[in-house]
N, C-alpha and C. Protein backbone atom coordinates (compact mmCIF):
# COMPACT_ATOMS: atom_id res chain seq x y z
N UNK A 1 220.92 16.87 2.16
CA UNK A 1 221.76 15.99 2.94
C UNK A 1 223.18 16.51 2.93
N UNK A 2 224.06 16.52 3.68
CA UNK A 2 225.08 16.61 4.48
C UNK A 2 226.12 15.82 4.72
N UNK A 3 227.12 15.91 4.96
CA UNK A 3 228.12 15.09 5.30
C UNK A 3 228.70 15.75 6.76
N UNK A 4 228.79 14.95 7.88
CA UNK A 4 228.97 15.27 8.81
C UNK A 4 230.63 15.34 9.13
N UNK A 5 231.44 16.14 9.56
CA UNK A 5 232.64 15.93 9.40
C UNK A 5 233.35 16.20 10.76
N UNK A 6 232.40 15.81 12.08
CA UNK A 6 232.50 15.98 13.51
C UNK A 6 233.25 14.57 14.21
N UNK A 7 234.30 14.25 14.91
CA UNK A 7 234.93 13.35 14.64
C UNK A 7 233.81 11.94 15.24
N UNK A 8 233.02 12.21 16.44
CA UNK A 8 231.62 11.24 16.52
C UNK A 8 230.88 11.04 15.55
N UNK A 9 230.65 11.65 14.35
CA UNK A 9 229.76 11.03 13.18
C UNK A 9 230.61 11.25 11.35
N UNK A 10 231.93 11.56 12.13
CA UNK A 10 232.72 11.71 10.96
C UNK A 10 231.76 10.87 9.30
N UNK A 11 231.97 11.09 8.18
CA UNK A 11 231.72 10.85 7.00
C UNK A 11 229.99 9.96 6.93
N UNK A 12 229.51 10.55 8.06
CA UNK A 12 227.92 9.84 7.98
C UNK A 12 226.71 10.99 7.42
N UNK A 13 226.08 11.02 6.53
CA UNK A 13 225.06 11.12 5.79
C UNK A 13 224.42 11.67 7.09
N UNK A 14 224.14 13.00 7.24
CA UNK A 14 222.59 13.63 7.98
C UNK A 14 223.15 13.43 9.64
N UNK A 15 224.27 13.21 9.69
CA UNK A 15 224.29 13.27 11.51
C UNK A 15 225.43 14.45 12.00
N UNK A 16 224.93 15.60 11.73
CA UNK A 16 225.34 16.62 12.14
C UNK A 16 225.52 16.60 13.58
N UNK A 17 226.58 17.61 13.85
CA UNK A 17 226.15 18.12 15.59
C UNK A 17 225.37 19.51 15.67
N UNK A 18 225.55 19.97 16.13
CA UNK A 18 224.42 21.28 16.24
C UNK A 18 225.72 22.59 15.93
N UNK A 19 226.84 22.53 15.81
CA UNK A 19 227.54 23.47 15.60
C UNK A 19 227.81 23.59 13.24
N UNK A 20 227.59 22.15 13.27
CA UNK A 20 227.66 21.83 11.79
C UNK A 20 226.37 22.32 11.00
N UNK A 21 225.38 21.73 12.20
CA UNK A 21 223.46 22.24 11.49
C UNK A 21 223.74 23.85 11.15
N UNK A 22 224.25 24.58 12.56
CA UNK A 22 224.11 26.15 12.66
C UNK A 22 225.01 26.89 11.58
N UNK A 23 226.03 25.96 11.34
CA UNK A 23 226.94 26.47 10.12
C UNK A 23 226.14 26.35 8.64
N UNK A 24 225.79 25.51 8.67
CA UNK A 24 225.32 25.16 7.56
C UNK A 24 223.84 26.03 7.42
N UNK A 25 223.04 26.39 8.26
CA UNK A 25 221.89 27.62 8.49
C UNK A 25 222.55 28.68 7.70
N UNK A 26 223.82 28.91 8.46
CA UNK A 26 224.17 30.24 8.34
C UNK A 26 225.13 30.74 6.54
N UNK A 27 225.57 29.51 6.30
CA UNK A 27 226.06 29.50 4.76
C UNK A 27 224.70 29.56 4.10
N UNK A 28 223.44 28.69 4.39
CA UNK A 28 222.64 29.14 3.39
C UNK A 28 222.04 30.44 3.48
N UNK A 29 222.15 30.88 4.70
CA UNK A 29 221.33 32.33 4.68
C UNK A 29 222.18 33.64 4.17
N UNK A 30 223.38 33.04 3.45
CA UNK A 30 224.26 34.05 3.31
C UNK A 30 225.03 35.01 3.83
N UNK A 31 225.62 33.95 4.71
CA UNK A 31 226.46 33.91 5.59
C UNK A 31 228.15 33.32 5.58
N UNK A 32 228.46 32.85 4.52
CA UNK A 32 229.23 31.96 4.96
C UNK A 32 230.90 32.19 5.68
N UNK A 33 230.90 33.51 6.13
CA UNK A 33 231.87 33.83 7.03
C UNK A 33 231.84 33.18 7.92
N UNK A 34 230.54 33.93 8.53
CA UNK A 34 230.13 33.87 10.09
C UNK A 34 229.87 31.89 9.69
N UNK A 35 229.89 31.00 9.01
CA UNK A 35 229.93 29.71 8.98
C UNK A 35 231.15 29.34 9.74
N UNK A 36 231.92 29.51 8.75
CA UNK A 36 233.71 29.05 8.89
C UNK A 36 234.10 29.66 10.03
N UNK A 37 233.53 30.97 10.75
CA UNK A 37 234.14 31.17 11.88
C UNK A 37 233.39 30.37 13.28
N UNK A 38 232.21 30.45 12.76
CA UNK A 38 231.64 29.30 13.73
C UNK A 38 232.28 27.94 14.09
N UNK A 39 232.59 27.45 13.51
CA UNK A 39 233.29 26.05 12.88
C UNK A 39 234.62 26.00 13.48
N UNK A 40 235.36 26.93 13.55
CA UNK A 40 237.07 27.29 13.45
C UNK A 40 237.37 26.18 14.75
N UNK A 41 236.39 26.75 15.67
CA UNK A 41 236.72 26.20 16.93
C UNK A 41 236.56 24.72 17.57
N UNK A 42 235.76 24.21 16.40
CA UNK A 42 235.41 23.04 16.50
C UNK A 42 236.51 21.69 15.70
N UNK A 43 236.52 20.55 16.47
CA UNK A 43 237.38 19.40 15.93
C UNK A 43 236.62 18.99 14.62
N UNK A 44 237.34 18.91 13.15
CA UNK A 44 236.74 18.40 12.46
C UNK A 44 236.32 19.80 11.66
N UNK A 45 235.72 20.79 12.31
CA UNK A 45 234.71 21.95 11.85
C UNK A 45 235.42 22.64 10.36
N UNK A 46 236.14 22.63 10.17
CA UNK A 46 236.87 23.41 9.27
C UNK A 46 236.89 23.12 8.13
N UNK A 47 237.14 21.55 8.22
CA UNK A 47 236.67 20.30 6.83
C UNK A 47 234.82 20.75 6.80
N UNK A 48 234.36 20.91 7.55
CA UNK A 48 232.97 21.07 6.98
C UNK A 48 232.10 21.34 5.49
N UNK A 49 232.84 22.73 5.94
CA UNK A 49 232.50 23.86 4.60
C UNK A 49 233.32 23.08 3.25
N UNK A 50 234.67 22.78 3.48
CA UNK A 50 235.57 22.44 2.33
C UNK A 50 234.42 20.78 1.92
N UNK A 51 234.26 19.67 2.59
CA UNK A 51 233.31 18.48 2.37
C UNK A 51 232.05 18.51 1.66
N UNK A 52 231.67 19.98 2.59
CA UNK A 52 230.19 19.90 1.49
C UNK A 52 229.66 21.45 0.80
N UNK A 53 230.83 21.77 0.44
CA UNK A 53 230.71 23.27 -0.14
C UNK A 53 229.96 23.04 -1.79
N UNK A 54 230.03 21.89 -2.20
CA UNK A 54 229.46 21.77 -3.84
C UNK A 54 227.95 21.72 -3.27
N UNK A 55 227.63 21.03 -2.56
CA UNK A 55 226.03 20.49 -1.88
C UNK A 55 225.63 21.89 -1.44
N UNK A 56 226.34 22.58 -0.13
CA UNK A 56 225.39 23.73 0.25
C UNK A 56 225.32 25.03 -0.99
N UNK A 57 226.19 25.22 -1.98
CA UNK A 57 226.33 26.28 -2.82
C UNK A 57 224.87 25.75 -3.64
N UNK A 58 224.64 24.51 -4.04
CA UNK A 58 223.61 24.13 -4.66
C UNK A 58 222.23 24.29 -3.95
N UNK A 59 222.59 23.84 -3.00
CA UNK A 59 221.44 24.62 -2.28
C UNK A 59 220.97 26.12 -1.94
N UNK A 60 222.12 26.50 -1.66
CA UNK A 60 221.88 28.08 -1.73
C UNK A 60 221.44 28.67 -2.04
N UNK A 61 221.64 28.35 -4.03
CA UNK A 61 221.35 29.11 -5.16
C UNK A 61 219.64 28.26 -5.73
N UNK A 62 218.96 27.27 -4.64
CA UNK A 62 217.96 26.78 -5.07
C UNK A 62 216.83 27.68 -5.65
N UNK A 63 216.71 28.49 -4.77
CA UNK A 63 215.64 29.32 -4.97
C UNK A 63 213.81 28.55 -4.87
N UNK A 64 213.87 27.72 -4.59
CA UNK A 64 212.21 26.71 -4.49
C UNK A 64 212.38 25.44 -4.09
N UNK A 65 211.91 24.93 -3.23
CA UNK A 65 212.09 23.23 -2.75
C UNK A 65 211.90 22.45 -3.60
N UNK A 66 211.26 22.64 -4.89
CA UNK A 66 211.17 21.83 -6.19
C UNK A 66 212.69 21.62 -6.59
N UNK A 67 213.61 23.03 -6.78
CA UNK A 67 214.85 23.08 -7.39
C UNK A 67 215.78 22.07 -6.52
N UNK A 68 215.32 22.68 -4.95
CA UNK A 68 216.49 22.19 -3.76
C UNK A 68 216.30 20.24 -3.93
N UNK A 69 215.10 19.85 -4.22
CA UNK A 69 215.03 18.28 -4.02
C UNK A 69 215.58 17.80 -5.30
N UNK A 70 215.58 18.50 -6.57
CA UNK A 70 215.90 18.02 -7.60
C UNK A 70 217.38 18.17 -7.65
N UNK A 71 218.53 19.30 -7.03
CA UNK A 71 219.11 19.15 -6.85
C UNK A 71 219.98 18.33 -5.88
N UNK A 72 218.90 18.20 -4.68
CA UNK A 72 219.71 16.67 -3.92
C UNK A 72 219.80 15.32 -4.66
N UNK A 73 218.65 15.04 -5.34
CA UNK A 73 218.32 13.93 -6.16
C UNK A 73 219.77 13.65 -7.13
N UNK A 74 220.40 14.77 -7.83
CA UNK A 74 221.24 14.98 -8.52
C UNK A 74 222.66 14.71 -7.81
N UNK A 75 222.88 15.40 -6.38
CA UNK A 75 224.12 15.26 -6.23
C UNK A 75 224.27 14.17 -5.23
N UNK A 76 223.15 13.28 -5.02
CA UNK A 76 223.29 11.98 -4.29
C UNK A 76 223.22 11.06 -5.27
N UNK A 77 223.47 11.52 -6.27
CA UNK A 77 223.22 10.11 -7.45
C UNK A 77 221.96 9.65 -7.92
N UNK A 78 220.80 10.01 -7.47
CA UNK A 78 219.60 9.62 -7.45
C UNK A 78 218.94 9.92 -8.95
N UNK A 79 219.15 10.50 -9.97
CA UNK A 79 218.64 11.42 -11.09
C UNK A 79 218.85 12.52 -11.54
């Protein structure tokens, strides 16, 4: 999960726009230049990376959907 930081779904849980989804593709695929430059151009886009840079780095470094859910579980408060 995500924090959307697009000024239509500003600070809402999972409601990306499609320039935030593609950024966020592209930071996990090890990318995260080509993220922030994606973004640059966008209202809002820039806060992206800085909003949810603890969440996607954790994801990043998941390595197995066991790790990646246990780590959402963790940084949503859940366990």
């Amino acid at each position: 999960m995500l924090v959307a930081t697009n000024p239509q779904h500003y600070g809402r849980w999972g409601e990306l726009n499609t320039a935030e989804a593609l950024a966020a593709a592209l930071y996990l695929l090890g990318a995260p230049a080509a993220a922030g430059g994606l973004l640059a151009g966008f209202a809002g886009g820039p806060a992206f990376l800085e909003v949810n840079r603890r969440r996607l780095d954790r994801y990043a470094g998941a390595g197995s959907i066991e790790v990646l859910y246990a780590a959402e579980r963790e940084l949503l408060g859940g366990g």
